[in-house]
N, C-alpha and C. Protein backbone atom coordinates (compact mmCIF):
# COMPACT_ATOMS: atom_id res chain seq x y z
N UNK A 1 14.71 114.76 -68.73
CA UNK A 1 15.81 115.53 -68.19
C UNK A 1 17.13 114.87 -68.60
N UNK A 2 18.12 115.63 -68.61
CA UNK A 2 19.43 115.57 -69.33
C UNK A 2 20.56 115.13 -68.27
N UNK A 3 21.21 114.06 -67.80
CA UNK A 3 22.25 114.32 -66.92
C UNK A 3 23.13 115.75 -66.97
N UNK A 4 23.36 116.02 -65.94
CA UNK A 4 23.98 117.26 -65.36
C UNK A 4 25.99 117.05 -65.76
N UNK A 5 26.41 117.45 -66.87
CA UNK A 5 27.44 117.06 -67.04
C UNK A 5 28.26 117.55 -66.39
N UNK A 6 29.19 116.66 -65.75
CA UNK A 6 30.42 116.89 -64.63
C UNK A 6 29.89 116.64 -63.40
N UNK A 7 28.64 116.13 -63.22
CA UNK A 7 28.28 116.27 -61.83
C UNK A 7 29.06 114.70 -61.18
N UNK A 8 28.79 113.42 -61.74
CA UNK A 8 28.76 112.04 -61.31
C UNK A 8 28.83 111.86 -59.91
N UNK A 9 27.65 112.36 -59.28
CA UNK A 9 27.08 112.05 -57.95
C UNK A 9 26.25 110.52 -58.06
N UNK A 10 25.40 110.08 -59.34
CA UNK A 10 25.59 108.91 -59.45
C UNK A 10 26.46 107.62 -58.63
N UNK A 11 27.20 108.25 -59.62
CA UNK A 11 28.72 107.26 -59.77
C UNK A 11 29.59 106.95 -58.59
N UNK A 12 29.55 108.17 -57.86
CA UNK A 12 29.77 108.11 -56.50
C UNK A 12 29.10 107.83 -55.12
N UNK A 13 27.95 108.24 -54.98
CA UNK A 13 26.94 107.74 -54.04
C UNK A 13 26.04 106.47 -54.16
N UNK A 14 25.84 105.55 -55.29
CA UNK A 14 25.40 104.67 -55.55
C UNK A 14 25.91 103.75 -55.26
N UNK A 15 25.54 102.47 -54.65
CA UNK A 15 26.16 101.36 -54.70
C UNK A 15 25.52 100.28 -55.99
N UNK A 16 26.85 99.52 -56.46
CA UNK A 16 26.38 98.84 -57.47
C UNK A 16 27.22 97.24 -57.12
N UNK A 17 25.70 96.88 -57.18
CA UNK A 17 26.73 94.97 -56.93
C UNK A 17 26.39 94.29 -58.30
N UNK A 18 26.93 94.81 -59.16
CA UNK A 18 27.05 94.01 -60.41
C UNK A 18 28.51 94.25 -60.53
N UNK A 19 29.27 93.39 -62.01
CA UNK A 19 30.64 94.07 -61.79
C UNK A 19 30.67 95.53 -62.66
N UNK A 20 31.53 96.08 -63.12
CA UNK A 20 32.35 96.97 -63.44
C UNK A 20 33.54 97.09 -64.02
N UNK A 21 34.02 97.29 -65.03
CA UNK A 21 34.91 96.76 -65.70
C UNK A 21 36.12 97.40 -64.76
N UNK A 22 36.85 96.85 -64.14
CA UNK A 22 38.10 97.23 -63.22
C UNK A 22 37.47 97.07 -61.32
N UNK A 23 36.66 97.20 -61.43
CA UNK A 23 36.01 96.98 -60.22
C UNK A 23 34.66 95.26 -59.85
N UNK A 24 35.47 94.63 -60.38
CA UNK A 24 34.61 93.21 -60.46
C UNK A 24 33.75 92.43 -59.54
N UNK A 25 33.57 93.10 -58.24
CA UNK A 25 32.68 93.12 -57.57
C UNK A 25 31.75 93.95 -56.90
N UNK A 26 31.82 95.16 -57.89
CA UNK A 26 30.94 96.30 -58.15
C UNK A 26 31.35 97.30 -57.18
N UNK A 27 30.75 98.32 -56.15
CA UNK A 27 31.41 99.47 -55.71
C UNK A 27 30.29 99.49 -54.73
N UNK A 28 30.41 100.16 -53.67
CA UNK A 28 30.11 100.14 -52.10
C UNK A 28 29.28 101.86 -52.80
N UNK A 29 28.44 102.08 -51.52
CA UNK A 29 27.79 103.46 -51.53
C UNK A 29 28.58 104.18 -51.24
N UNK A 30 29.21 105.66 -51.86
CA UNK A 30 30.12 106.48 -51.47
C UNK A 30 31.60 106.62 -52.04
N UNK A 31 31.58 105.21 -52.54
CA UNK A 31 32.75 105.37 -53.13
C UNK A 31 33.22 105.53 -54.87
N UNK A 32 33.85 106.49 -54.82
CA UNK A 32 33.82 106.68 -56.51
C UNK A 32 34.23 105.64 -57.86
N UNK A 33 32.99 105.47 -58.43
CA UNK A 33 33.65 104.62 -59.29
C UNK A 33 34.87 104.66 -60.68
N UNK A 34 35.65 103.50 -60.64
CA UNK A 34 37.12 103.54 -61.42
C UNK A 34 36.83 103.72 -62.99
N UNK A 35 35.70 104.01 -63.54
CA UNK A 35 35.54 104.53 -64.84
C UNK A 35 35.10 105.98 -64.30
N UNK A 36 34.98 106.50 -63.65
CA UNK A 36 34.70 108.06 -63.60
C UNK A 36 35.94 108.90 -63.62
N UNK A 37 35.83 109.64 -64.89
CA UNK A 37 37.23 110.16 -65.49
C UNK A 37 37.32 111.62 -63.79
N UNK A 38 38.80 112.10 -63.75
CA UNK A 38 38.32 113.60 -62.92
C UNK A 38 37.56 114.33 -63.47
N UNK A 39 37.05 114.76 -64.54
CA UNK A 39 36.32 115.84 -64.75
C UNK A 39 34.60 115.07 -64.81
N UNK A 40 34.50 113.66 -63.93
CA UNK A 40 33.16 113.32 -63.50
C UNK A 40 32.18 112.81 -64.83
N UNK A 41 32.74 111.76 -65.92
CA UNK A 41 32.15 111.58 -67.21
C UNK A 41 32.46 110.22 -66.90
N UNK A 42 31.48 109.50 -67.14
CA UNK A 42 31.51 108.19 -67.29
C UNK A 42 32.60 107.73 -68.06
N UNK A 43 33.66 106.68 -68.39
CA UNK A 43 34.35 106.39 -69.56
C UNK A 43 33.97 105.25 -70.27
N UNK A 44 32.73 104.58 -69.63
CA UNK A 44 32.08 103.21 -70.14
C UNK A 44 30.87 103.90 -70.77
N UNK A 45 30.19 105.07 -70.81
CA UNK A 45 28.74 105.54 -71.13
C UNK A 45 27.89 104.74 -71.95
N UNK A 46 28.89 104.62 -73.33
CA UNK A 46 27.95 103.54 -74.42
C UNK A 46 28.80 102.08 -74.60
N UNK A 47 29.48 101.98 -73.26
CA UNK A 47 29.92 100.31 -73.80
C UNK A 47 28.92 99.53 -73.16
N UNK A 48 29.32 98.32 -73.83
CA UNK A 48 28.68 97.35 -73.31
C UNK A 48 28.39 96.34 -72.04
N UNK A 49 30.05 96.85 -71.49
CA UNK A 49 30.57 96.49 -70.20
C UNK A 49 29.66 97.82 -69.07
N UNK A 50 29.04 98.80 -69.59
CA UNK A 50 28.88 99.43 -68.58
C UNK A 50 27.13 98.40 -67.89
N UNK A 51 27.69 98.23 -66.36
CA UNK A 51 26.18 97.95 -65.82
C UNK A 51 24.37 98.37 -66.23
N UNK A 52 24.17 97.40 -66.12
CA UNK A 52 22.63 97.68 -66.63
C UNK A 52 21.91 98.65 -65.63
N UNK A 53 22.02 98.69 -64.34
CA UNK A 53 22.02 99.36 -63.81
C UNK A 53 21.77 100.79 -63.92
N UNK A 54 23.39 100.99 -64.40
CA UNK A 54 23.62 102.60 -64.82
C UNK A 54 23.07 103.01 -66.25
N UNK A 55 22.79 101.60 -66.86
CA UNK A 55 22.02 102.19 -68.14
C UNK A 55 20.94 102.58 -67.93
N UNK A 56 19.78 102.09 -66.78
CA UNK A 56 18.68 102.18 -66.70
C UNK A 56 18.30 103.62 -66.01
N UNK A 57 19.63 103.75 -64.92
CA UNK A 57 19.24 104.97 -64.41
C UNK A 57 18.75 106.47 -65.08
N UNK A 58 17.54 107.20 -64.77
CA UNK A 58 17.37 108.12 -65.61
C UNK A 58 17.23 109.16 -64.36
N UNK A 59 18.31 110.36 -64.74
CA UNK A 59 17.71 111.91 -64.16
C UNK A 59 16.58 112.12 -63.99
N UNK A 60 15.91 112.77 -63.08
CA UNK A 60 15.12 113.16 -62.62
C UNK A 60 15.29 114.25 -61.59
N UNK A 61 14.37 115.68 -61.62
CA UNK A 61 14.71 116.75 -61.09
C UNK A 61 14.65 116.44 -59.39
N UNK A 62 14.15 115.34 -59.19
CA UNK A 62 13.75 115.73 -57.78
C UNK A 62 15.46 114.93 -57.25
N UNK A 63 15.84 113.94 -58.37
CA UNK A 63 17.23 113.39 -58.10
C UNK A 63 18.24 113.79 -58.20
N UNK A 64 18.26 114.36 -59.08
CA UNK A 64 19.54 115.67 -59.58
C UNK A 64 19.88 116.61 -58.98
N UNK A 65 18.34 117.62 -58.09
CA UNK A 65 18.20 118.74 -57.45
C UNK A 65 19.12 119.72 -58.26
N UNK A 66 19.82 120.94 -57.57
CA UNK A 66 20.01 121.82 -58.63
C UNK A 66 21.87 121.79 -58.57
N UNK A 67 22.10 121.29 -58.17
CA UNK A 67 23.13 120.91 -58.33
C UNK A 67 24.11 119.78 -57.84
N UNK A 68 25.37 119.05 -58.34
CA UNK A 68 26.63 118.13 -57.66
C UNK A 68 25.96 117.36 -56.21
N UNK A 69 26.47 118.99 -55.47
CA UNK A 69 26.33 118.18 -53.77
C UNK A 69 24.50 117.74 -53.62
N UNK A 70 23.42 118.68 -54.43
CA UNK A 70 21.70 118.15 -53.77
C UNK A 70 21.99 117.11 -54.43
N UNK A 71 22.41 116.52 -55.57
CA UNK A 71 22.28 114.78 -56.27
C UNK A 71 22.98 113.89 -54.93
N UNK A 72 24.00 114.19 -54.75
CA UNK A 72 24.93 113.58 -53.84
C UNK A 72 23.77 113.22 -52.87
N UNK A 73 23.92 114.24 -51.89
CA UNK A 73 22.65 113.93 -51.22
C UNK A 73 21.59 113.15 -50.79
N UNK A 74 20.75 113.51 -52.19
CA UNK A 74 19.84 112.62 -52.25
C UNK A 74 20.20 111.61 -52.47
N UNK A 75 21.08 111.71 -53.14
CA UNK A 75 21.34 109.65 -53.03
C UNK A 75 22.19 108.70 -52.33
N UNK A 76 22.76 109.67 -51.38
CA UNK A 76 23.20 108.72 -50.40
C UNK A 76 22.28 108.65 -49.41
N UNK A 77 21.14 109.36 -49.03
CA UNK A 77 20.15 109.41 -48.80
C UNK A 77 18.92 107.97 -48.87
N UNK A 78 18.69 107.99 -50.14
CA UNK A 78 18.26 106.86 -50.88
C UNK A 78 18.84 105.50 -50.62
N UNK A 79 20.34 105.63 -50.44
CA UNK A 79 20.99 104.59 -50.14
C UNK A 79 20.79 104.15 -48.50
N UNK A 80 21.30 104.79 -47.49
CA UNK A 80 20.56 104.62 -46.61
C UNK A 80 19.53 103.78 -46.16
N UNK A 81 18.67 104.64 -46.57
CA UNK A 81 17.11 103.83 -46.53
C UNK A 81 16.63 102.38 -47.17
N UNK A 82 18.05 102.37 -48.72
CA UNK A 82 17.29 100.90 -48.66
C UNK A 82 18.49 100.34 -47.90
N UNK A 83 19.07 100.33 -47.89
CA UNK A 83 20.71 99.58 -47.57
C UNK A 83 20.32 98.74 -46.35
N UNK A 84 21.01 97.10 -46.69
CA UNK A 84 20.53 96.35 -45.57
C UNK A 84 21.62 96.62 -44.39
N UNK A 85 22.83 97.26 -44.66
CA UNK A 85 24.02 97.89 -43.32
C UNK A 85 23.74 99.14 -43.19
N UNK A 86 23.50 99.52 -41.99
CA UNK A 86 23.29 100.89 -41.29
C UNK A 86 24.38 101.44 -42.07
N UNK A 87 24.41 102.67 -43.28
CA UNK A 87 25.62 103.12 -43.97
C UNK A 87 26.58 103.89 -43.00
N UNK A 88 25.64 104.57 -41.03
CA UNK A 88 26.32 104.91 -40.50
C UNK A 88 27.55 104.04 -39.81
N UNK A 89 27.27 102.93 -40.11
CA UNK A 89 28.17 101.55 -39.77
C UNK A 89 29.51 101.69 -40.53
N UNK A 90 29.12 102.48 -42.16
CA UNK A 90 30.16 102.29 -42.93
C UNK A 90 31.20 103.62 -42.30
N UNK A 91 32.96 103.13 -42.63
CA UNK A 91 33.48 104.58 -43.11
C UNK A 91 33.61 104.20 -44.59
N UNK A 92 33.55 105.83 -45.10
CA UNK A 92 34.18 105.85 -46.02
C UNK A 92 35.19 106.64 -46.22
N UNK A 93 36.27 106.46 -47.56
CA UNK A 93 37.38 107.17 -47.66
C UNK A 93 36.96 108.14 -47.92
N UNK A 94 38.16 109.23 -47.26
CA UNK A 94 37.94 110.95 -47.89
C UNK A 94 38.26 110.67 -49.29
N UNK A 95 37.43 111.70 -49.91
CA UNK A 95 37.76 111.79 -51.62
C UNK A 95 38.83 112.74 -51.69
């Protein structure tokens, strides 16, 4: 399966504790990350600086669902469940 272009529900619902080039101690669940252009495209895709992480991640229909908000979803979802802070503990900023 193909990432869903424009979606970066990824990018946003994931937490990543590696760094990030502008974000050097990686990004909290929920919050959008500072290489995600507005129209939702990675701007690191094939650098080298982008996390291994996000290289490894692969689409999958049951992750993607059929659109933006079911990815979202599911993966703050996902996050949740493993997350060692109750994420209802967290706020996060309005986007």
């Amino acid at each position: 399966m193909q990432c869903r272009v424009g979606c970066g529900a990824c990018c946003i619902a994931l937490s990543i504790s590696s760094p990030i080039p502008g974000m050097p101690d990686g990004k909290p669940a929920g919050v959008r990350c500072v290489q995600l252009t507005p129209d939702n495209r990675c701007k690191i895709y094939d650098h080298p600086d982008r996390p291994a992480v996000c290289a490894r991640l692969r689409p999958s229909a049951e992750m993607c669902g059929q659109n933006a908000d079911e990815a979202y979803a599911y993966l703050m979802e996902l996050e949740r469940l493993t997350s060692p802070i109750p994420l209802d503990a967290i706020v996060f900023p309005p986007e």
